[in-house]
N, C-alpha and C. Protein backbone atom coordinates (compact mmCIF):
# COMPACT_ATOMS: atom_id res chain seq x y z
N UNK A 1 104.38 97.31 72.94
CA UNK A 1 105.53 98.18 72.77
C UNK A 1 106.60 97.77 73.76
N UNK A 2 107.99 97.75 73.23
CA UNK A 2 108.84 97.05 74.05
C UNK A 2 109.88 98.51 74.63
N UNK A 3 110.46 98.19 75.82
CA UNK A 3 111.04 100.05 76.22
C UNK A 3 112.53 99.61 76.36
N UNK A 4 113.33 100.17 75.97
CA UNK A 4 114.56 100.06 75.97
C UNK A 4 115.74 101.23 76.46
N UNK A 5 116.42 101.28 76.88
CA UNK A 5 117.60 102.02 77.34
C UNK A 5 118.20 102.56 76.85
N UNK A 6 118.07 104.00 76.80
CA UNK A 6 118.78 105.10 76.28
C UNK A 6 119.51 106.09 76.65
N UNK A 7 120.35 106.81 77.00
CA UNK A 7 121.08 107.98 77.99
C UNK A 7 120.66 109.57 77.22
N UNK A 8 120.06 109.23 75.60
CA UNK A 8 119.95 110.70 75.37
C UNK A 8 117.90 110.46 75.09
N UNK A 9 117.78 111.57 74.62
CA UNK A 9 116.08 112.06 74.40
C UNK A 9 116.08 112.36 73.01
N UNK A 10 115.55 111.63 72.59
CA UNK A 10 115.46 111.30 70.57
C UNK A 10 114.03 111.60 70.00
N UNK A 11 114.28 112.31 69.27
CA UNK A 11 112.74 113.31 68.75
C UNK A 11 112.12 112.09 67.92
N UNK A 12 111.22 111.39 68.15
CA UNK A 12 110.63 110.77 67.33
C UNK A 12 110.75 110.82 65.87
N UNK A 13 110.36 111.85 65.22
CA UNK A 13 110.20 111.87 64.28
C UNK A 13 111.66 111.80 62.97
N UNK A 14 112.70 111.46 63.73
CA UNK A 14 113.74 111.56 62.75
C UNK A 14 114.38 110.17 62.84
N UNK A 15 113.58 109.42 63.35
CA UNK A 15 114.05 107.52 64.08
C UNK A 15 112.76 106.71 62.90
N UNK A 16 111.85 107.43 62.00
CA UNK A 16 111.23 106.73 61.15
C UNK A 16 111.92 105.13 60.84
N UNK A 17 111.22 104.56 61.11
CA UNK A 17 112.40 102.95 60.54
C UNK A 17 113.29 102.48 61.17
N UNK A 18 113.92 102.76 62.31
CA UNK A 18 114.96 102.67 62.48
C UNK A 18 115.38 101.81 63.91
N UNK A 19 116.16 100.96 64.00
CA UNK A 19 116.41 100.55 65.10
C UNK A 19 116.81 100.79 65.99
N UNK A 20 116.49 101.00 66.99
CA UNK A 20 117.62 101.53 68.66
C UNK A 20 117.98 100.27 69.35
N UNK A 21 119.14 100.13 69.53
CA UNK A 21 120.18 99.27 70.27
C UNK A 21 120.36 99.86 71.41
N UNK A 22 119.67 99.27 72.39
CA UNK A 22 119.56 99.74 73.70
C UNK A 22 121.66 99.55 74.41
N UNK A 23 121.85 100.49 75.11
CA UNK A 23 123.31 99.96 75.42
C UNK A 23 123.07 100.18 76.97
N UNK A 24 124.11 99.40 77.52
CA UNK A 24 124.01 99.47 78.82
C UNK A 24 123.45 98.16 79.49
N UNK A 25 122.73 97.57 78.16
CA UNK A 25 121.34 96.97 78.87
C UNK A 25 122.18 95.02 79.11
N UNK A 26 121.28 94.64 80.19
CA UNK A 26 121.80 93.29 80.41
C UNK A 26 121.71 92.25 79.07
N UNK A 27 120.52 92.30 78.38
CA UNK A 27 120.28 91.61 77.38
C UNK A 27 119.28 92.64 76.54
N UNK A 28 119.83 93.13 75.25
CA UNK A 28 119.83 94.02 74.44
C UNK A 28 118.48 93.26 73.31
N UNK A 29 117.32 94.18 73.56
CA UNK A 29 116.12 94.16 72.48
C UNK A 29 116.11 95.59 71.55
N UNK A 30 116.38 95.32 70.70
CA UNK A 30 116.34 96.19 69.67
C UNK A 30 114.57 96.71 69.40
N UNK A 31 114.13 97.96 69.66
CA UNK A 31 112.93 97.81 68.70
C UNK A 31 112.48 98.59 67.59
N UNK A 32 111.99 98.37 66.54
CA UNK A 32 112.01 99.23 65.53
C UNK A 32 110.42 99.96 65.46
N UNK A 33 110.72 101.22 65.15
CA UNK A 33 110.12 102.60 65.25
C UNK A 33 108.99 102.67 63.76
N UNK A 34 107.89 102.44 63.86
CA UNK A 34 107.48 102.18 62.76
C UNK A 34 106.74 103.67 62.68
N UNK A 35 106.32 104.11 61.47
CA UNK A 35 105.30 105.17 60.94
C UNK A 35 105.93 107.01 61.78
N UNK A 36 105.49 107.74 61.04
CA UNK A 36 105.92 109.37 61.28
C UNK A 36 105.23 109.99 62.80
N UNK A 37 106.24 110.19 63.80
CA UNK A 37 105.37 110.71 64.95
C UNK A 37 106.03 112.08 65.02
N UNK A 38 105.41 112.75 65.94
CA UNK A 38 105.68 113.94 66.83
C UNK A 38 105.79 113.66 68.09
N UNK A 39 106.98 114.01 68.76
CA UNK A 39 106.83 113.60 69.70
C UNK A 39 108.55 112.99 70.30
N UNK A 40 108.77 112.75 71.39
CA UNK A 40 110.10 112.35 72.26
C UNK A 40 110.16 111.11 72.67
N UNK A 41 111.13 110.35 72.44
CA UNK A 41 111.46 109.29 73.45
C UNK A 41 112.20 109.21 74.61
N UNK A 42 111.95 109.23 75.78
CA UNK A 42 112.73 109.46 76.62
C UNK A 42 112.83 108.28 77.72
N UNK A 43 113.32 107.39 77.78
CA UNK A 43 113.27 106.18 78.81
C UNK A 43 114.48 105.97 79.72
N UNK A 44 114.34 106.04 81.03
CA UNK A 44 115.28 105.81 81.94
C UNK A 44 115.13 104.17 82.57
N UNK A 45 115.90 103.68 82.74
CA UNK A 45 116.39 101.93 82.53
C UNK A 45 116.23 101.53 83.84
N UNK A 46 116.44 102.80 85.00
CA UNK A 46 115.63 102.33 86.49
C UNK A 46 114.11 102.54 86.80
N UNK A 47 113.28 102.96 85.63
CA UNK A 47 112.02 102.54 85.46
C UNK A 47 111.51 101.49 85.12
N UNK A 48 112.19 101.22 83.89
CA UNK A 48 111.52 100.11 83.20
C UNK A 48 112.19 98.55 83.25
N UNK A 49 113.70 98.52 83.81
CA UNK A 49 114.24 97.38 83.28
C UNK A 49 114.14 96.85 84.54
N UNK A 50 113.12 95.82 84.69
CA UNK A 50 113.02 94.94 85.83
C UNK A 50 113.81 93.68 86.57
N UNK A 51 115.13 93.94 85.39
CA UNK A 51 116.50 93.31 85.94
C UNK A 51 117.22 94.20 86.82
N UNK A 52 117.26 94.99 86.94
CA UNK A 52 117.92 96.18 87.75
C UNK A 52 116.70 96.36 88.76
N UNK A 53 115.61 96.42 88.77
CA UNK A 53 115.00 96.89 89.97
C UNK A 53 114.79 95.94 91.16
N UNK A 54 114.10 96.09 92.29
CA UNK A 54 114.30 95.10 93.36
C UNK A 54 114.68 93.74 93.34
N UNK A 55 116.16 94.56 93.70
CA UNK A 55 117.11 92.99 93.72
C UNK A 55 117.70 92.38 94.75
N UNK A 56 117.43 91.67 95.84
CA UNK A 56 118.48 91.38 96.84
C UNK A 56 119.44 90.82 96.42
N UNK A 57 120.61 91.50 96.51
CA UNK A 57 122.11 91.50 96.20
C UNK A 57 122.94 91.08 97.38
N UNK A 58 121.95 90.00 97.91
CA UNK A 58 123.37 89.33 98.94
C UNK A 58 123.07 87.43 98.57
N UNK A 59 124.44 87.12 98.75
CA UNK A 59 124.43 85.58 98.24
C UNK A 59 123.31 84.97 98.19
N UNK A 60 123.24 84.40 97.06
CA UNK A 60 121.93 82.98 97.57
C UNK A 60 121.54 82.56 98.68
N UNK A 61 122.70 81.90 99.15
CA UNK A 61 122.47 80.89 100.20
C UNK A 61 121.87 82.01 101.30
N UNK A 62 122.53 82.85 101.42
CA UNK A 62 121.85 83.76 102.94
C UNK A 62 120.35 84.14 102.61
N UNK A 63 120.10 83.92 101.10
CA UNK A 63 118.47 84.42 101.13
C UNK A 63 117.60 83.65 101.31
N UNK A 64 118.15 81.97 100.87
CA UNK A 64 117.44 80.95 101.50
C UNK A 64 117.52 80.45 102.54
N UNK A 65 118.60 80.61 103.20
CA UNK A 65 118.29 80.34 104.81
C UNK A 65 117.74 81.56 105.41
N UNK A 66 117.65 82.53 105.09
CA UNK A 66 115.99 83.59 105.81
C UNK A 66 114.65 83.34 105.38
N UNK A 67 114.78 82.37 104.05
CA UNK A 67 113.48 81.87 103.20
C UNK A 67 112.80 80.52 104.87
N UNK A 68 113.68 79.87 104.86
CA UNK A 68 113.80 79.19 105.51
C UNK A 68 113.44 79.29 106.84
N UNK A 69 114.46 79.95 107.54
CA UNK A 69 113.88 80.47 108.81
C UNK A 69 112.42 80.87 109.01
N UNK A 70 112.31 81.87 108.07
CA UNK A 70 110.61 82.46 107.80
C UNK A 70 109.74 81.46 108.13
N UNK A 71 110.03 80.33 107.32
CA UNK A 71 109.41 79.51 107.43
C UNK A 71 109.36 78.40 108.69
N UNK A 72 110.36 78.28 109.23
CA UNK A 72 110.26 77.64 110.20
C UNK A 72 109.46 77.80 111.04
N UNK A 73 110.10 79.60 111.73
CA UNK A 73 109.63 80.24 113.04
C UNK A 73 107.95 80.32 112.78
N UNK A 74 107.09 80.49 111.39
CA UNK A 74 105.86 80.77 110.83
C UNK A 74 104.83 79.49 111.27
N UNK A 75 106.26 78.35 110.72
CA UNK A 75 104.99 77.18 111.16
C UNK A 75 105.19 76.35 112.28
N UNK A 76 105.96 76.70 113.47
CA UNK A 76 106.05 76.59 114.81
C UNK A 76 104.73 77.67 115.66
N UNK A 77 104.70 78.80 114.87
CA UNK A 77 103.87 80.24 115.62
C UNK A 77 102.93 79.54 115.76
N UNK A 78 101.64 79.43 117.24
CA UNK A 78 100.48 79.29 116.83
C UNK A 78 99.46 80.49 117.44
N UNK A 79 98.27 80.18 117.60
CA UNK A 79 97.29 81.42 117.94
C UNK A 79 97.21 81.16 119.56
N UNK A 80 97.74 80.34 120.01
CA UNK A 80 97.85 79.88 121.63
C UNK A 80 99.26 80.11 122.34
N UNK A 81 99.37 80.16 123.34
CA UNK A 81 100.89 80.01 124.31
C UNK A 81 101.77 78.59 123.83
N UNK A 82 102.51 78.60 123.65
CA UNK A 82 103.20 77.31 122.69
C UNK A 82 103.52 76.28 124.29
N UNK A 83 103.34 75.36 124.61
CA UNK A 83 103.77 74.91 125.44
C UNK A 83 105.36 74.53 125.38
N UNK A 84 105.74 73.93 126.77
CA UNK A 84 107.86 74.46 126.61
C UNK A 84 108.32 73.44 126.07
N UNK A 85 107.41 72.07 126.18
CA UNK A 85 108.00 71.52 124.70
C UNK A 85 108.26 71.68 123.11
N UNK A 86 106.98 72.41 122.73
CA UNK A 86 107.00 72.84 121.74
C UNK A 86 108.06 74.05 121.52
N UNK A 87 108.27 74.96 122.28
CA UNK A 87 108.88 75.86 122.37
C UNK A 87 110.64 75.65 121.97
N UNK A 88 110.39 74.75 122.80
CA UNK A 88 111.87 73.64 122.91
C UNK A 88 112.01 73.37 121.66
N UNK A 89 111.54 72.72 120.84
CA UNK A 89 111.45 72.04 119.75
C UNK A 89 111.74 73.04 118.89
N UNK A 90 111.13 73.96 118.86
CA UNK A 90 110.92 75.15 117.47
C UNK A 90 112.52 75.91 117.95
N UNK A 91 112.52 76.49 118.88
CA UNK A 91 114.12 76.66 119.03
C UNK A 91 115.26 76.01 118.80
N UNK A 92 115.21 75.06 118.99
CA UNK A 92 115.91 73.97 118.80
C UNK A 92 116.08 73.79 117.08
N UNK A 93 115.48 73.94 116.25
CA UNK A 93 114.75 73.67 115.17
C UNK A 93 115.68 75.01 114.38
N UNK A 94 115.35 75.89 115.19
CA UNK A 94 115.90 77.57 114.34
C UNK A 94 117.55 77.79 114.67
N UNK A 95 117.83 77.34 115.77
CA UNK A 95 119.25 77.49 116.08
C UNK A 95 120.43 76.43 115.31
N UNK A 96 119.47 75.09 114.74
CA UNK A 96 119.67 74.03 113.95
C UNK A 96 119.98 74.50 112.43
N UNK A 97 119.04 75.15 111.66
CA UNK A 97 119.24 75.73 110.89
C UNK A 97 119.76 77.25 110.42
N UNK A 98 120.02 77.87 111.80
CA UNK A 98 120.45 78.95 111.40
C UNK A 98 121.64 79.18 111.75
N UNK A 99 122.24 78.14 112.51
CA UNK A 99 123.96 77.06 112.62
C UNK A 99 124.62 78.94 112.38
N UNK A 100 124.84 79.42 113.85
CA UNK A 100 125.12 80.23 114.29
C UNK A 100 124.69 82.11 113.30
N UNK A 101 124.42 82.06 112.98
CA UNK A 101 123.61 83.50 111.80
C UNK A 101 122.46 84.12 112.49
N UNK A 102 123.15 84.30 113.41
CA UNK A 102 122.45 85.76 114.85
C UNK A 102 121.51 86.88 113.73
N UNK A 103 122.60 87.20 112.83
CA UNK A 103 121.93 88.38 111.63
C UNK A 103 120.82 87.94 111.11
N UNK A 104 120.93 86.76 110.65
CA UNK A 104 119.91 86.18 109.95
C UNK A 104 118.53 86.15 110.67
N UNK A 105 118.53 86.04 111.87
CA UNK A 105 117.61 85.27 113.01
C UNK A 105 116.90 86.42 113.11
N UNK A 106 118.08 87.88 113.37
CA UNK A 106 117.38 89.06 113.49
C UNK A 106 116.96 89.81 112.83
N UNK A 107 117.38 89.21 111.36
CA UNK A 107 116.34 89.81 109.86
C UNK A 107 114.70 89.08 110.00
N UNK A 108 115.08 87.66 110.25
CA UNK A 108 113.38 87.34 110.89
C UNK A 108 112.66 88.24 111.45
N UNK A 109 113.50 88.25 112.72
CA UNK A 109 112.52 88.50 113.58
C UNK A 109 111.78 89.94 113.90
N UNK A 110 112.89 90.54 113.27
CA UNK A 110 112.60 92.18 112.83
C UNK A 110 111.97 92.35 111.62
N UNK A 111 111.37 91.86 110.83
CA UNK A 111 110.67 91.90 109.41
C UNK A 111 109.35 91.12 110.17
N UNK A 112 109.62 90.16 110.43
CA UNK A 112 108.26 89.86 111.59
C UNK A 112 107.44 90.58 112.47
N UNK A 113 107.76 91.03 113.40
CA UNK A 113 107.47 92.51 114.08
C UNK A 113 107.30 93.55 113.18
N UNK A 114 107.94 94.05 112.44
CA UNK A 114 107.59 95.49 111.74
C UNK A 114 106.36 95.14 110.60
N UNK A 115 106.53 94.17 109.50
CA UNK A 115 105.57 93.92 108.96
C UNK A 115 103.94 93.78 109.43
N UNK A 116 103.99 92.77 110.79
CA UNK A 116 102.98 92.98 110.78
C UNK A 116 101.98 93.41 112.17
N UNK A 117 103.43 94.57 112.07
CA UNK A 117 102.19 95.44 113.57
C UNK A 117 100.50 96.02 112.68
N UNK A 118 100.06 96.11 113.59
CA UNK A 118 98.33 96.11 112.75
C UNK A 118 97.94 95.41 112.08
N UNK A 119 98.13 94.65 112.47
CA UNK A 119 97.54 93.56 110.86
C UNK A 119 97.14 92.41 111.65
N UNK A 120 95.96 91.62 110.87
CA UNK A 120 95.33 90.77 111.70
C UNK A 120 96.03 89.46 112.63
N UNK A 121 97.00 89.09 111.75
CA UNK A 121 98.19 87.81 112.12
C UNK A 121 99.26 88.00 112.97
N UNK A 122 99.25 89.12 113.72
CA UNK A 122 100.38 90.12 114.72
C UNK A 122 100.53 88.92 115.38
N UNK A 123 99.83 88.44 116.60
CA UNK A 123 99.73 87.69 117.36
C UNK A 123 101.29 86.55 117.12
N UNK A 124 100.60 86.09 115.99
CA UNK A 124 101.44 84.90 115.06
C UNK A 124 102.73 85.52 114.79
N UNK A 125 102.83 86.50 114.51
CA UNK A 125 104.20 87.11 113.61
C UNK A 125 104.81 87.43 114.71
N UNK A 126 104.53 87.81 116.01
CA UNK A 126 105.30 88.49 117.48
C UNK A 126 105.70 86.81 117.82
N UNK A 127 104.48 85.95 118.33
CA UNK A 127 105.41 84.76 118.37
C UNK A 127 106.38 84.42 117.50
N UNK A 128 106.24 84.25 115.97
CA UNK A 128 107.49 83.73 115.45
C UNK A 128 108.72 84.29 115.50
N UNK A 129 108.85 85.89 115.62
CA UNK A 129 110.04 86.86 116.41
C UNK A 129 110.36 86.13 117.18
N UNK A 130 109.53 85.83 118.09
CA UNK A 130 110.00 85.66 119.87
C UNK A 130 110.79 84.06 119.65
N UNK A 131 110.09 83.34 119.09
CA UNK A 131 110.95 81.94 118.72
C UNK A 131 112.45 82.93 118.43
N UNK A 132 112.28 83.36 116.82
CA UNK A 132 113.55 83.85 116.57
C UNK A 132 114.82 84.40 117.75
N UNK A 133 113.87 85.07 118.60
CA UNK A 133 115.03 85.69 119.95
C UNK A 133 115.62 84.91 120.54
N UNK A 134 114.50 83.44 121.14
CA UNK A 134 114.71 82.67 121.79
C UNK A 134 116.11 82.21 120.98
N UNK A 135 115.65 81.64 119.78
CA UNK A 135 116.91 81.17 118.94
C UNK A 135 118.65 81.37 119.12
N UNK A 136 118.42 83.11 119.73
CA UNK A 136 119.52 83.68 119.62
C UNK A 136 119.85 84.94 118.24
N UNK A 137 118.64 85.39 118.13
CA UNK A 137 119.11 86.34 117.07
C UNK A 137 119.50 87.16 117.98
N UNK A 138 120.33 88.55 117.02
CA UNK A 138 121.63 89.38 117.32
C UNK A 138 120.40 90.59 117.65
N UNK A 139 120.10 90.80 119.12
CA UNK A 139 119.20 91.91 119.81
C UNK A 139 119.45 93.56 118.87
N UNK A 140 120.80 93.78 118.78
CA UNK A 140 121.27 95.03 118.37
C UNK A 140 121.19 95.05 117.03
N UNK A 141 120.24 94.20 116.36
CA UNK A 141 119.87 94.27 114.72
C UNK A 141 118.81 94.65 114.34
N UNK A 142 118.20 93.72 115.29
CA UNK A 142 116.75 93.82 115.05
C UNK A 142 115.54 95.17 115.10
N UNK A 143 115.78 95.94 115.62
CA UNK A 143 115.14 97.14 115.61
C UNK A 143 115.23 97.65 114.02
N UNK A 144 116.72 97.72 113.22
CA UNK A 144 116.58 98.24 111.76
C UNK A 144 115.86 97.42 111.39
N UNK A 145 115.43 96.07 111.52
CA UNK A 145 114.48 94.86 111.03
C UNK A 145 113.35 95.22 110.96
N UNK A 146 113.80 95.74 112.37
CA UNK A 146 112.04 96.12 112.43
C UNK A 146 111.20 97.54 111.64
N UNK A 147 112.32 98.57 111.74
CA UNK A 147 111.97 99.62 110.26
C UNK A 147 111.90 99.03 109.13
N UNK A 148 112.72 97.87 108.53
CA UNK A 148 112.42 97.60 107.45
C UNK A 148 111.23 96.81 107.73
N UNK A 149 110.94 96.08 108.21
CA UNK A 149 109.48 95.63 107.87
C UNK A 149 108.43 96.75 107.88
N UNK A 150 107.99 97.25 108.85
CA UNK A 150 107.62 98.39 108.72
C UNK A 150 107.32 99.13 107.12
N UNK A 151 108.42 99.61 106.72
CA UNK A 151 108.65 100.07 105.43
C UNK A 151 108.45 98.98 104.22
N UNK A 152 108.17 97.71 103.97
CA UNK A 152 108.03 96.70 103.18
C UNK A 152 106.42 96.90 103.65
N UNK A 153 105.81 96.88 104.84
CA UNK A 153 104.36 96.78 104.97
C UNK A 153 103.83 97.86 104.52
N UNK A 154 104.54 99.27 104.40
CA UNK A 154 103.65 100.34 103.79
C UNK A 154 104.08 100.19 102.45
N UNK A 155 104.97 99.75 102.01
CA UNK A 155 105.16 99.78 100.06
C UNK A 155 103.99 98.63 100.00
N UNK A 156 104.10 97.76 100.37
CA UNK A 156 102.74 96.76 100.30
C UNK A 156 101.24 97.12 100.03
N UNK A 157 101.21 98.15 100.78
CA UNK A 157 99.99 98.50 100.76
C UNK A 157 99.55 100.27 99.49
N UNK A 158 100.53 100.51 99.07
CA UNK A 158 100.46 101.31 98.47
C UNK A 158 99.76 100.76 96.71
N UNK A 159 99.44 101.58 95.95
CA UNK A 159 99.13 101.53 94.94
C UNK A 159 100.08 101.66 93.91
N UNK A 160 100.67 100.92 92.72
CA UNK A 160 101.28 101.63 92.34
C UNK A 160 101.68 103.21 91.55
N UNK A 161 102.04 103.38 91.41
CA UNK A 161 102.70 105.05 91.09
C UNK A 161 101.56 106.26 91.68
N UNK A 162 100.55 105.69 92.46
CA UNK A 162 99.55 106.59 92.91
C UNK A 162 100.22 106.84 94.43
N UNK A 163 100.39 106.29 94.60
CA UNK A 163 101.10 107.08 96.02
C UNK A 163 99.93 107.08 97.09
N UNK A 164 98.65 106.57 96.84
CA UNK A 164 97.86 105.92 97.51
C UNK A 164 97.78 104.91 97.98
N UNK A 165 97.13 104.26 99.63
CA UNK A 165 97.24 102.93 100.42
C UNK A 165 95.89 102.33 99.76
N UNK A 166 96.48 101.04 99.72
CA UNK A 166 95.32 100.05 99.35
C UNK A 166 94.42 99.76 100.11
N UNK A 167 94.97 99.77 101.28
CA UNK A 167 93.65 99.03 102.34
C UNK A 167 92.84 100.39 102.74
N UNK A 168 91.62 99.45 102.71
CA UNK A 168 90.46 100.38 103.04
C UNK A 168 90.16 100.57 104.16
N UNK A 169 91.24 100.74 105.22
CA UNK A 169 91.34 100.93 106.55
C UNK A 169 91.50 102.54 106.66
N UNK A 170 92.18 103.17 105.12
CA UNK A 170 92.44 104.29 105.52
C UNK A 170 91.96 105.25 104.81
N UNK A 171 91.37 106.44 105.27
CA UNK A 171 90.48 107.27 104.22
C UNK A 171 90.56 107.94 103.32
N UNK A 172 90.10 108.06 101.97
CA UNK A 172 90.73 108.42 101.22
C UNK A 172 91.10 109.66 100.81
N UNK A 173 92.32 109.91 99.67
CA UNK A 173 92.46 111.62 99.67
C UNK A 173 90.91 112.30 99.10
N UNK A 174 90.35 113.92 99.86
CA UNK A 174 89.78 114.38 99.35
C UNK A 174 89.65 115.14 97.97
């Protein structure tokens, strides 16, 4: 069954046969209503239309140079004290590619930190922040970074539409 976009609530049973022309919609699927029901259609388009839902709506390029960064500061991080060459290097490396984007550095490094406080890879994810700081990300950003990660690590772990956490770290409702 295909769901389409509607603004009113249409009684089933008087749409026998009939096509609905979704409006509004980015790219319009018609679907046709086969056999006699009882019953309502009612579909709202920020449920179902997964062109409209989680979208980062800022330029390309700024989403791949945080793709990027991620990646940098991730595979510089190790499970040891980085020695100051290395250190050198990986800074060097982030300030190279992030060719002055303080914001950017501090969307790292604050999605780094908030994501993954408690979680087994902290260690790793606080170093790759700390590269990021070193870098020069923008100090007075990073804290909302760090709520949003935070808030990306608990939608993560949730179930969908149950409103229940996935990990079995936490006990369940009685």
């Amino acid at each position: 069954m295909q769901l389409v976009h509607t603004e009113e609530v249409l009684p089933l049973s008087s749409m026998d046969g009939q096509v609905i022309a979704p409006t509004g919609y980015w790219r319009p699927t018609p679907i046709r209503l086969v056999g006699r029901s009882t019953g309502w259609l009612a579909i709202t388009v920020n449920v179902f239309d997964s062109i409209q839902m989680n979208q980062d709506h800022r330029p390309g390029p700024d989403r791949i140079l945080v793709a990027q960064l991620t990646g940098t500061a991730r595979h510089h991080a190790r499970w040891r004290e980085l020695a100051q060459d290395e250190q050198d290097a990986a800074v060097t490396e982030l300030r190279e590619l992030a060719d002055g984007r303080a914001d950017l550095l501090a969307e790292v490094a604050g999605i780094f930190e908030g994501a993954s406080e408690s979680e087994l890879d902290e260690p790793l994810a606080r170093q790759a922040a700390h590269l990021c700081r070193l870098a020069g990300a923008d100090e007075t950003l990073i804290l909302q970074w760090i709520a949003e990660g935070r808030h990306r690590a608990e939608a993560a772990r949730m179930r969908p539409h149950s409103g229940q956490p996935r990990s079995s770290r936490l006990p369940a409702p009685a």
